[in-house]
C-alpha atoms as a PDB file:
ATOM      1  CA  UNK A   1       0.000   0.000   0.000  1.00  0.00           C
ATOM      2  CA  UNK A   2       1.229   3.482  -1.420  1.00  0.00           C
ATOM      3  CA  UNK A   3       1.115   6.164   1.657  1.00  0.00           C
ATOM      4  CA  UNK A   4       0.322   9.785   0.532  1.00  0.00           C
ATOM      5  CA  UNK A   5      -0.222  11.302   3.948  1.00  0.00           C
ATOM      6  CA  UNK A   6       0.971  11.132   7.440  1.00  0.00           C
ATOM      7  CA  UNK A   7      -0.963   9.115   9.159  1.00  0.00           C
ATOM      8  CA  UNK A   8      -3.728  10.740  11.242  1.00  0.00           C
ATOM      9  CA  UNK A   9      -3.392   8.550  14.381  1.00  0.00           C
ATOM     10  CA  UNK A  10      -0.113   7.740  16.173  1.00  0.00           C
ATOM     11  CA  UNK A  11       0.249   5.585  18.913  1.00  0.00           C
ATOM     12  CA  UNK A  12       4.070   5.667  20.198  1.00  0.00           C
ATOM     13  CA  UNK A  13       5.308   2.813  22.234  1.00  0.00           C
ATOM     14  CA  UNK A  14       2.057   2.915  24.820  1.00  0.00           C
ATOM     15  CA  UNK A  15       2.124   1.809  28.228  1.00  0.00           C
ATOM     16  CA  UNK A  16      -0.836   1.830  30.406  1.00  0.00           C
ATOM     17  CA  UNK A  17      -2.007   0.964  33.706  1.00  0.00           C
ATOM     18  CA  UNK A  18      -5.109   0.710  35.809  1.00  0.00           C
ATOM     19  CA  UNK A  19      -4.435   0.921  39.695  1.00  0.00           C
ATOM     20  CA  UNK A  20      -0.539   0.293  39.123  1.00  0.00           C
ATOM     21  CA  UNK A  21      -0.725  -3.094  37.194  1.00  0.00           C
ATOM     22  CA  UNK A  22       0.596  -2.783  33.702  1.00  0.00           C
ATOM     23  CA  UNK A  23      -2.253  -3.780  31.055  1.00  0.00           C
ATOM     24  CA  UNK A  24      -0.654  -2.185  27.576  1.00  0.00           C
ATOM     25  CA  UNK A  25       2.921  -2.604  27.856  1.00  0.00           C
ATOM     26  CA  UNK A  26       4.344  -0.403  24.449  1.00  0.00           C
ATOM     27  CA  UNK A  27       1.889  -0.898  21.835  1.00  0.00           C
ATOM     28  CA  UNK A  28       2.734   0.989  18.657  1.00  0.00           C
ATOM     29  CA  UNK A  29      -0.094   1.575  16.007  1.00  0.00           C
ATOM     30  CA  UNK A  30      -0.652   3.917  13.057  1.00  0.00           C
ATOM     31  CA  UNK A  31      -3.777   4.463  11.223  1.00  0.00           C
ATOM     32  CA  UNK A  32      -4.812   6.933   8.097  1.00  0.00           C
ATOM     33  CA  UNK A  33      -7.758   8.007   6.697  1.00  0.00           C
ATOM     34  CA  UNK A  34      -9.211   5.802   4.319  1.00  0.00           C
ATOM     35  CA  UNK A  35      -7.705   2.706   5.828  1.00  0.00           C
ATOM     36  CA  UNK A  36      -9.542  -0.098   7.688  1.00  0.00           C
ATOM     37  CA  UNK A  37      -7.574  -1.639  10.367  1.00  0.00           C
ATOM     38  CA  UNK A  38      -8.671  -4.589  12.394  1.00  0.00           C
ATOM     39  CA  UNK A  39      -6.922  -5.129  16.225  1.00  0.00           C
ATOM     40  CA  UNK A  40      -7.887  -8.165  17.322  1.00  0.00           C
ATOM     41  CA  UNK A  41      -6.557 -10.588  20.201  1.00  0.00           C
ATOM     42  CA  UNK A  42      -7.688 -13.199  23.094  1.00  0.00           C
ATOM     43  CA  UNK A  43      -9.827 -11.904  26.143  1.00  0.00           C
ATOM     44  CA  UNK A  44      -7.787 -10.075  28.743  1.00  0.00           C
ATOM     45  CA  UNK A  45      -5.069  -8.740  26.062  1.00  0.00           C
ATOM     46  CA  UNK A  46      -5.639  -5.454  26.302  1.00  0.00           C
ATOM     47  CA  UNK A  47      -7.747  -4.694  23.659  1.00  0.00           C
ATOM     48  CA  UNK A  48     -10.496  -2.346  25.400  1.00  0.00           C
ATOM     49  CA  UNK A  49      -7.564  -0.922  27.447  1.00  0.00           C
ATOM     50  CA  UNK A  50      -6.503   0.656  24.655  1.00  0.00           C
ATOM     51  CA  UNK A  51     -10.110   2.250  23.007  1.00  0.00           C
ATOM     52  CA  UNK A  52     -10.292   3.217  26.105  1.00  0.00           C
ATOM     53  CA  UNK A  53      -7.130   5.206  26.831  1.00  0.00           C
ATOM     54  CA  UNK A  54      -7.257   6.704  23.038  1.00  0.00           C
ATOM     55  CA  UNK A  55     -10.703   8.050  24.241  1.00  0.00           C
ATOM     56  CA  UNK A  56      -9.381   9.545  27.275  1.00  0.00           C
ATOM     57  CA  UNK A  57     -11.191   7.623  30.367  1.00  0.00           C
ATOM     58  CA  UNK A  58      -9.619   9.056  33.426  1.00  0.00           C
ATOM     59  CA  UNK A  59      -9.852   5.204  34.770  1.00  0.00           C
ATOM     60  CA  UNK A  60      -6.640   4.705  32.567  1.00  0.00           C
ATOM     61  CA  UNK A  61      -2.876   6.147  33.449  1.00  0.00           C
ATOM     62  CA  UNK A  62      -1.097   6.278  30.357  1.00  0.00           C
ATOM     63  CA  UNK A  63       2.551   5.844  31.910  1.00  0.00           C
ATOM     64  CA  UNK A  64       4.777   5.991  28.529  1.00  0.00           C
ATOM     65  CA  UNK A  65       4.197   6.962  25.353  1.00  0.00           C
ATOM     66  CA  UNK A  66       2.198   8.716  23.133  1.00  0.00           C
ATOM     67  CA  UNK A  67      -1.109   8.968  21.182  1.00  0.00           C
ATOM     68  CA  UNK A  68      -0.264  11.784  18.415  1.00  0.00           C
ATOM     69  CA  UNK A  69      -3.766  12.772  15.980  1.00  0.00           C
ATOM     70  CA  UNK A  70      -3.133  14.707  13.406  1.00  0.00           C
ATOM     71  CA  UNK A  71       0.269  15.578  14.766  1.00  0.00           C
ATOM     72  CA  UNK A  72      -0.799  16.420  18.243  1.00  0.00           C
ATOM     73  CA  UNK A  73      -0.158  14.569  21.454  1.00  0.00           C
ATOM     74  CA  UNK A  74      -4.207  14.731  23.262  1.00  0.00           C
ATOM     75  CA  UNK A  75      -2.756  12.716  26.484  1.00  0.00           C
ATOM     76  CA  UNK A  76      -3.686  15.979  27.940  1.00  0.00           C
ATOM     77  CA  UNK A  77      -6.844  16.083  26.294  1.00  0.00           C
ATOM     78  CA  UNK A  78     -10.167  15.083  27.869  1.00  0.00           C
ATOM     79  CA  UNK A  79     -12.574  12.879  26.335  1.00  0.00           C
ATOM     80  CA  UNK A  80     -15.202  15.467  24.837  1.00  0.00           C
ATOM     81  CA  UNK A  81     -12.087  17.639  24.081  1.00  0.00           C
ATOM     82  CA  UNK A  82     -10.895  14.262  22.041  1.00  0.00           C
ATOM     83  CA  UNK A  83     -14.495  13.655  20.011  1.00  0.00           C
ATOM     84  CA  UNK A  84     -14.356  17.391  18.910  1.00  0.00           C
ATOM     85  CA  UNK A  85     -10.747  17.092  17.691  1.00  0.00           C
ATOM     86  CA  UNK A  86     -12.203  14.276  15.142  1.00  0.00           C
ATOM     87  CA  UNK A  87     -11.964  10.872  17.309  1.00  0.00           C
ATOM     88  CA  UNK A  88     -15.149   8.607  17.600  1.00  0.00           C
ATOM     89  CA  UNK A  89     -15.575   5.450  19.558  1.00  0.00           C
ATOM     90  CA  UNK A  90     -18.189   3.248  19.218  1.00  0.00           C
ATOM     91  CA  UNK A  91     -19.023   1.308  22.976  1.00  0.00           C
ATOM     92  CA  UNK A  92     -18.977  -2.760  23.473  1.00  0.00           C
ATOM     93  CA  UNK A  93     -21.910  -1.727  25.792  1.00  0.00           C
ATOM     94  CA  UNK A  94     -23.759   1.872  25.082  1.00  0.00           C
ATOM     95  CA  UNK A  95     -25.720   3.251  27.695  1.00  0.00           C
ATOM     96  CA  UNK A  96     -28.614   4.024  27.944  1.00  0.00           C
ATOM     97  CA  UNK A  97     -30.174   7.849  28.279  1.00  0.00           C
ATOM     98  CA  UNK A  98     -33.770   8.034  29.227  1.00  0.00           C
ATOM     99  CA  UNK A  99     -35.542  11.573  29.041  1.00  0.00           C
ATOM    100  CA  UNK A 100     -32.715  12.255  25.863  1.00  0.00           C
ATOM    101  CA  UNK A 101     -34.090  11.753  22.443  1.00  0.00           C
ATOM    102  CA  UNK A 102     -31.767   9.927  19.703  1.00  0.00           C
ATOM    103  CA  UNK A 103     -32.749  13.269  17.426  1.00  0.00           C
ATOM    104  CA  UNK A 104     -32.094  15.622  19.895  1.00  0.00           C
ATOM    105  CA  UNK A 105     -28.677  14.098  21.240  1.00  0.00           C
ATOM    106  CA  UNK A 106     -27.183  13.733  17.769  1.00  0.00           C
ATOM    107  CA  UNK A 107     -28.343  17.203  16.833  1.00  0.00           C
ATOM    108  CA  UNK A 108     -26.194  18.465  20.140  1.00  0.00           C
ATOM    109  CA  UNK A 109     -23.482  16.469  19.325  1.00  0.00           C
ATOM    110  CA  UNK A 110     -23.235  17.679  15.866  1.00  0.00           C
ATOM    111  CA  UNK A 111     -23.684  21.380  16.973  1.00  0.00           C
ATOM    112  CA  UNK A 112     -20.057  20.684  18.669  1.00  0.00           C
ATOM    113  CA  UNK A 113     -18.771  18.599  15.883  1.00  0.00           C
ATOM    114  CA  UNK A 114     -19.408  21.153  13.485  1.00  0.00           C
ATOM    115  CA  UNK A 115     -18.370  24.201  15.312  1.00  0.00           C
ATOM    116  CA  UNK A 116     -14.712  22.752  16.006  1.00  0.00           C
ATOM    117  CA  UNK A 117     -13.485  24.295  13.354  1.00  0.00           C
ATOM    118  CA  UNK A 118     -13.769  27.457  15.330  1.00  0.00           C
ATOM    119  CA  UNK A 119     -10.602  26.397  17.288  1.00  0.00           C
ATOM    120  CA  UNK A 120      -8.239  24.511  14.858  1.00  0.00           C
ATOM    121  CA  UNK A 121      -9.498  21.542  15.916  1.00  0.00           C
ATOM    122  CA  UNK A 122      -7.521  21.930  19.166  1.00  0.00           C
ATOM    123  CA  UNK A 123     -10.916  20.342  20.990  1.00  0.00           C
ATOM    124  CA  UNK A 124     -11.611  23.387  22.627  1.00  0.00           C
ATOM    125  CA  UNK A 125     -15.398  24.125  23.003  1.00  0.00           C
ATOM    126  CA  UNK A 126     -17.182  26.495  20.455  1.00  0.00           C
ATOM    127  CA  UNK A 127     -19.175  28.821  20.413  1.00  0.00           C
ATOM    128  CA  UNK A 128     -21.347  28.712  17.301  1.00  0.00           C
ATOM    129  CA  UNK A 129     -24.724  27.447  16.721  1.00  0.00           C
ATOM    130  CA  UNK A 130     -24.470  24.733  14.319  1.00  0.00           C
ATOM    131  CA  UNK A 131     -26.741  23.015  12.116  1.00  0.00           C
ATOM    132  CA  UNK A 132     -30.185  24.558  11.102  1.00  0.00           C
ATOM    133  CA  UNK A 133     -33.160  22.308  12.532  1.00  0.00           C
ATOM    134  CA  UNK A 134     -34.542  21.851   8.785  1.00  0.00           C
ATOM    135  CA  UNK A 135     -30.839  20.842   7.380  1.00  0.00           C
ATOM    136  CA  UNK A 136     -30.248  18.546  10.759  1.00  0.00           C
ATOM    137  CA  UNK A 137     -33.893  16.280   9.992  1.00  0.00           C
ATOM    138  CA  UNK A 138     -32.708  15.942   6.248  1.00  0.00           C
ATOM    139  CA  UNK A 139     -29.131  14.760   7.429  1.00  0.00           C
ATOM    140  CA  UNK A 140     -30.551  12.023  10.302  1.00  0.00           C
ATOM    141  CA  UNK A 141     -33.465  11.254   7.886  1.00  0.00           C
ATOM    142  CA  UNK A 142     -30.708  10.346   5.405  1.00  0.00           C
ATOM    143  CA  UNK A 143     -28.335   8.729   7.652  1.00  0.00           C
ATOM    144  CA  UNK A 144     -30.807   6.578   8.842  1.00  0.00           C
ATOM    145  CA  UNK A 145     -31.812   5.350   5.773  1.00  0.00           C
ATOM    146  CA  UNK A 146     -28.353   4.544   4.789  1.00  0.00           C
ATOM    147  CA  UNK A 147     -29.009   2.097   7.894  1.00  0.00           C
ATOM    148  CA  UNK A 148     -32.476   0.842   7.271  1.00  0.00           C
ATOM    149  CA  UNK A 149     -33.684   2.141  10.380  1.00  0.00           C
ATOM    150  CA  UNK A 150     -37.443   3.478  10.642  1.00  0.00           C
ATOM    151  CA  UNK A 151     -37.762   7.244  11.173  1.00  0.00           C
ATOM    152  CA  UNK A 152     -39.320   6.639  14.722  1.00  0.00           C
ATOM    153  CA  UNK A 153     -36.471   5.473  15.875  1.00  0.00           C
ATOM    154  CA  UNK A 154     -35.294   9.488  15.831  1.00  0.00           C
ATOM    155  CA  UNK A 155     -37.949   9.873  18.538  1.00  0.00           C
ATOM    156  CA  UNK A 156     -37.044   7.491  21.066  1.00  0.00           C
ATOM    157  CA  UNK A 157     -35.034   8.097  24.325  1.00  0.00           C
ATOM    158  CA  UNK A 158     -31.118   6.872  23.514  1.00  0.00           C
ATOM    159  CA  UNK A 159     -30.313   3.395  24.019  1.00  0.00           C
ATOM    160  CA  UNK A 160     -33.798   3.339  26.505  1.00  0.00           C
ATOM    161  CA  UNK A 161     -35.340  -0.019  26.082  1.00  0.00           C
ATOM    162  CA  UNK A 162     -33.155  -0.604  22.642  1.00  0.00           C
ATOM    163  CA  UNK A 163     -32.298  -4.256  21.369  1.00  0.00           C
ATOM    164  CA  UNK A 164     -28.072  -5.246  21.445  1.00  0.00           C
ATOM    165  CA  UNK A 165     -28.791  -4.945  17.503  1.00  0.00           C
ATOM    166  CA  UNK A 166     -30.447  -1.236  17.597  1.00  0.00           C
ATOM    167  CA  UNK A 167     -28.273  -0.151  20.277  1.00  0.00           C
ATOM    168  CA  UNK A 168     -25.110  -1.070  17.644  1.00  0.00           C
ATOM    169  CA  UNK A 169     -26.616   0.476  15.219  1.00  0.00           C
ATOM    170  CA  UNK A 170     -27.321   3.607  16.848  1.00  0.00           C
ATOM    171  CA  UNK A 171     -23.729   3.908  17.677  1.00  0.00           C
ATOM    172  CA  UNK A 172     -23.219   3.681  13.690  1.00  0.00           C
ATOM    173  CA  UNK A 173     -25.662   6.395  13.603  1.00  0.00           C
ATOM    174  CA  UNK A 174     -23.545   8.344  15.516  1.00  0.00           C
ATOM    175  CA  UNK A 175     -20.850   8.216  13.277  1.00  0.00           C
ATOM    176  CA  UNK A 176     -22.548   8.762  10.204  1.00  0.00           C
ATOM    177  CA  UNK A 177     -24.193  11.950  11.857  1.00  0.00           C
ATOM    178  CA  UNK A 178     -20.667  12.935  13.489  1.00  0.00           C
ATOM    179  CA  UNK A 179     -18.380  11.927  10.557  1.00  0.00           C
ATOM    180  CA  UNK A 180     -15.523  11.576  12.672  1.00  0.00           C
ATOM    181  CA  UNK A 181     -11.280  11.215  10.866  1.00  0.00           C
ATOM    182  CA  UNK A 182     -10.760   8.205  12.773  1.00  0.00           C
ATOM    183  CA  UNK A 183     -13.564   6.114  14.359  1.00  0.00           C
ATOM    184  CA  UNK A 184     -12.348   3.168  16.573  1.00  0.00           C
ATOM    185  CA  UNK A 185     -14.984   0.198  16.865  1.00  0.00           C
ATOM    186  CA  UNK A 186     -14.740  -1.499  20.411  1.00  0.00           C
ATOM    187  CA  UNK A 187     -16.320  -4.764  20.096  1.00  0.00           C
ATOM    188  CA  UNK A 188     -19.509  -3.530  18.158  1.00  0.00           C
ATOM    189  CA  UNK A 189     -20.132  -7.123  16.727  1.00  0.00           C
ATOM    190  CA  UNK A 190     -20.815  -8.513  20.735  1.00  0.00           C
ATOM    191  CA  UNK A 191     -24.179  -9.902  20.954  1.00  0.00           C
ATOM    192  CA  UNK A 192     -25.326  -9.220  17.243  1.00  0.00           C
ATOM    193  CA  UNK A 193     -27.457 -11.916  15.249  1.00  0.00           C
ATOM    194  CA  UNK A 194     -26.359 -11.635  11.586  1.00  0.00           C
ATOM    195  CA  UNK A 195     -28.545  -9.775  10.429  1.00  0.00           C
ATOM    196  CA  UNK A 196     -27.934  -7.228  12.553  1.00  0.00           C
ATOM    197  CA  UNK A 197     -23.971  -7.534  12.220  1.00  0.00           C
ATOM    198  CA  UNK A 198     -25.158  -7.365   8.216  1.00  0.00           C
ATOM    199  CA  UNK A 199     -26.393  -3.980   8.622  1.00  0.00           C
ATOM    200  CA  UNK A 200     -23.921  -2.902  11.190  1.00  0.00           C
ATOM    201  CA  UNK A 201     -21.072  -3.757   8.551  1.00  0.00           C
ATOM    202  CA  UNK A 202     -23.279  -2.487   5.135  1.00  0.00           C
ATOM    203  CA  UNK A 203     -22.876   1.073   7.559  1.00  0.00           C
ATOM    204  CA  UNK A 204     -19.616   1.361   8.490  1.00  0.00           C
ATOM    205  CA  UNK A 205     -18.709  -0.079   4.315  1.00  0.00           C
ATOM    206  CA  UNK A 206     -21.039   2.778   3.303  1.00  0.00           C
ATOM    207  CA  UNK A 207     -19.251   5.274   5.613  1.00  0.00           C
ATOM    208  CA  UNK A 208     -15.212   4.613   5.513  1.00  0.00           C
ATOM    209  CA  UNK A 209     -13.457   6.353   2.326  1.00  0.00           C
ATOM    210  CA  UNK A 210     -11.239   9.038   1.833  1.00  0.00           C
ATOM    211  CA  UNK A 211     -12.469  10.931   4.759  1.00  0.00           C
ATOM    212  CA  UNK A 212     -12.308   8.635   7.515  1.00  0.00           C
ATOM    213  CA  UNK A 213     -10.367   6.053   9.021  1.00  0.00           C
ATOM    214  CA  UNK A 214     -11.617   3.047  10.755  1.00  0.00           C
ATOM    215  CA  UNK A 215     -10.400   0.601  12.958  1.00  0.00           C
ATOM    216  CA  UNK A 216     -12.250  -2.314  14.171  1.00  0.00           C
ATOM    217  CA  UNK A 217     -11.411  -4.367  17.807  1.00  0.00           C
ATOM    218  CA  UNK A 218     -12.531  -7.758  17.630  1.00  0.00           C
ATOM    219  CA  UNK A 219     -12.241 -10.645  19.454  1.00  0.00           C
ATOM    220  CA  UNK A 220     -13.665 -12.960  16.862  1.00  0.00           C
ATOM    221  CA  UNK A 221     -13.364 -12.793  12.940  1.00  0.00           C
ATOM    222  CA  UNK A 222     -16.694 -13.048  11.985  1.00  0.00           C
ATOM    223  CA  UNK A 223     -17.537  -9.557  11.120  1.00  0.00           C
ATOM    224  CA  UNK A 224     -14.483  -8.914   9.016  1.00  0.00           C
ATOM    225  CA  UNK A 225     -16.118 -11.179   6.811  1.00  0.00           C
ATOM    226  CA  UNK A 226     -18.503  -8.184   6.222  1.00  0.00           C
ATOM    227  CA  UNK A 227     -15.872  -5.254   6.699  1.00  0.00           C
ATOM    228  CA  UNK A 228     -13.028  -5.601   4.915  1.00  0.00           C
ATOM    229  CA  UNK A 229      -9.597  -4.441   6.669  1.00  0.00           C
ATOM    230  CA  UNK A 230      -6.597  -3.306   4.574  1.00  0.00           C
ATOM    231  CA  UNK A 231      -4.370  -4.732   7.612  1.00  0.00           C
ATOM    232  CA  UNK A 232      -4.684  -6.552  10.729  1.00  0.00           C
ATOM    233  CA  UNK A 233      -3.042  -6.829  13.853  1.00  0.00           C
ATOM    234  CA  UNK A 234      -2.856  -9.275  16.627  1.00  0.00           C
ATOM    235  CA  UNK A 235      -2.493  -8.412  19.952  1.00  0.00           C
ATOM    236  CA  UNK A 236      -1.252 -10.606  23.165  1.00  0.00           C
ATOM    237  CA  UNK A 237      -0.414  -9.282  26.394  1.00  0.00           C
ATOM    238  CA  UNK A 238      -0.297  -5.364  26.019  1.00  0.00           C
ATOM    239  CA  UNK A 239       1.225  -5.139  22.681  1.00  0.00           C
ATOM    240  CA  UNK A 240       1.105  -5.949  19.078  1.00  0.00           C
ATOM    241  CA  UNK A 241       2.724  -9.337  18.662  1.00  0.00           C
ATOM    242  CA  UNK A 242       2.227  -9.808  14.705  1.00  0.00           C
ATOM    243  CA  UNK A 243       0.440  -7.264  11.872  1.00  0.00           C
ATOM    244  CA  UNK A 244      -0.315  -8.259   7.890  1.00  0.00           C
ATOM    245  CA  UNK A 245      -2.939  -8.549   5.696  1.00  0.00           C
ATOM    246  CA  UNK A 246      -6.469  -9.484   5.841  1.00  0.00           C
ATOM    247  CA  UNK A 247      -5.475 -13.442   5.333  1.00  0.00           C
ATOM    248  CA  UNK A 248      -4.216 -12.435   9.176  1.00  0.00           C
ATOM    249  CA  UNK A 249      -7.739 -13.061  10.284  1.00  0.00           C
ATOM    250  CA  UNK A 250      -8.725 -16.039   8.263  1.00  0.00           C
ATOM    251  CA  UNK A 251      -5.077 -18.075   9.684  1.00  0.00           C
ATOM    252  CA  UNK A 252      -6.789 -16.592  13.226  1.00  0.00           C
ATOM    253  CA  UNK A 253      -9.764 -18.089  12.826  1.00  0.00           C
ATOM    254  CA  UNK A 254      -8.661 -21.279  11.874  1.00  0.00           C
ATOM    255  CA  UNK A 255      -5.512 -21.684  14.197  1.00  0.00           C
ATOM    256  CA  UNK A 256      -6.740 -19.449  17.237  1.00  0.00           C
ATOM    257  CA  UNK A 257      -4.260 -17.705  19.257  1.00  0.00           C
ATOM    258  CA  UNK A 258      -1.823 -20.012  20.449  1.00  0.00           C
ATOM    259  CA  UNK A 259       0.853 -19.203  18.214  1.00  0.00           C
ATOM    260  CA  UNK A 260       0.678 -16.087  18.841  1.00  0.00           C
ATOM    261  CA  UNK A 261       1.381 -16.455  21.808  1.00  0.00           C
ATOM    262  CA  UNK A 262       4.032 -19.145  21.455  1.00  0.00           C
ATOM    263  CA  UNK A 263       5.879 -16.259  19.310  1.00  0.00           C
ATOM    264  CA  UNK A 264       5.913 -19.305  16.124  1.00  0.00           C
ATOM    265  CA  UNK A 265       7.239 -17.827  13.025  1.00  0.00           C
ATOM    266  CA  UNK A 266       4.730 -17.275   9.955  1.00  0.00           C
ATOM    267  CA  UNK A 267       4.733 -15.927   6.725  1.00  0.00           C
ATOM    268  CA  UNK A 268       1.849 -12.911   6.383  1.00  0.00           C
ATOM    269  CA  UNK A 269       1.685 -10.694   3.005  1.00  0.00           C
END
């Protein structure tokens, strides 16, 4: 793969712990816009650790390292400061947010999004309006669609009562409404049926290009036979043992992680 850009997210030799044990222990990473990356790995490697130290949870003390986007170190960002700057996660487990319409959250969400520009994308908060009511309901009516969800779903409270499918797919909502550089998917294939992973995948297909980056944590392969990544990498015990192409997931799924772990030589394209 020909690079034409600098990639848009770093991540420098990261360590990371939670309550002075070690979890990531100098994982190095670099994704670009219109790339699709897949991190997978066993249970317990680390793997949520990570999305959730890119994010900024306060839960997790990055102790070395880096996490550079779009040339800037945001370890001293917070996590709204983060999602402004262009970085979008979408949760293993959204919660829910009775008395807050999905319309009306997106709408204030985008508001930010949009205004960001105001401050270099530095993350800073804006002050401008934002999107026009009129413009907003043609945007979510249009995003949705993209998703094949019905336009009542705009009207309900977020996550309140929602399915593991329609809670996914609102998160995939989010990013379509959001459009985020780099959107990190933690998990979002837990507790689908396939249909559901279907349309979870046909959205995030429909969204990555030129524009955005994607990268996709998984613990199983089964929805990268819906998303295609341009690389994957495997990670065991706070770090990225082994990266290479999508056949990466396929020798995964057939072999499991053992030889990973076992630090066996292979040949990956």
């Amino acid at each position: 793969m020909t690079h034409t850009h600098a990639p848009e997210l770093v991540i420098k030799d990261l360590h990371v712990a939670i309550d002075g044990k070690e979890i990531l222990k100098g994982l190095s990473l670099e994704v670009r816009k219109g790339e699709i990356h897949a991190l997978m790995g066993p249970n317990g490697s680390g793997k949520s650790t990570f999305a959730n130290t890119l994010m900024g949870h306060p839960k997790y003390q990055v102790t070395s390292g880096d996490i550079l986007f779009k040339g800037e170190s945001v370890l001293e960002l917070e996590a709204d400061e983060r999602s402004r700057a262009g970085l979008f996660m979408a949760f293993q487990y959204p919660v829910a947010i009775p008395g807050v319409t999905v319309a009306n959250f997106l709408r204030t969400a985008l508001n930010v999004r949009l205004a960001s520009g105001e401050t270099n994308g530095s993350g800073a908060m804006p002050q401008k309006r934002g999107i026009a009511p009129k413009e907003f309901r043609a945007l979510l009516k249009d995003k949705m669609a993209l998703l094949k969800m019905d336009e009542s779903f705009a009207g309900r409270y977020l996550n309140d009562g929602f399915s593991g499918g329609e809670k996914k797919r609102a998160e995939i909502l989010q990013m379509a409404v959001l459009k985020p550089e780099i959107a990190v998917m933690d998990e979002t294939d837990s507790g689908l049926d396939i249909d559901a992973l279907r349309i979870v995948s046909d959205g995030v297909n429909a969204l990555a290009g030129p524009a955005m980056g994607v990268l996709v944590i998984t613990h199983y392969n089964r929805i990268l036979n819906y998303i295609k990544p341009d690389r994957v990498h495997v990670m065991v015990d706070g770090r990225i043992q082994v990266s290479g192409g999508p056949d990466l997931a396929l020798k995964l799924e057939s072999q499991g992680y053992d030889w990973v772990r076992d630090g066996q030589e292979v040949e990956l394209p």
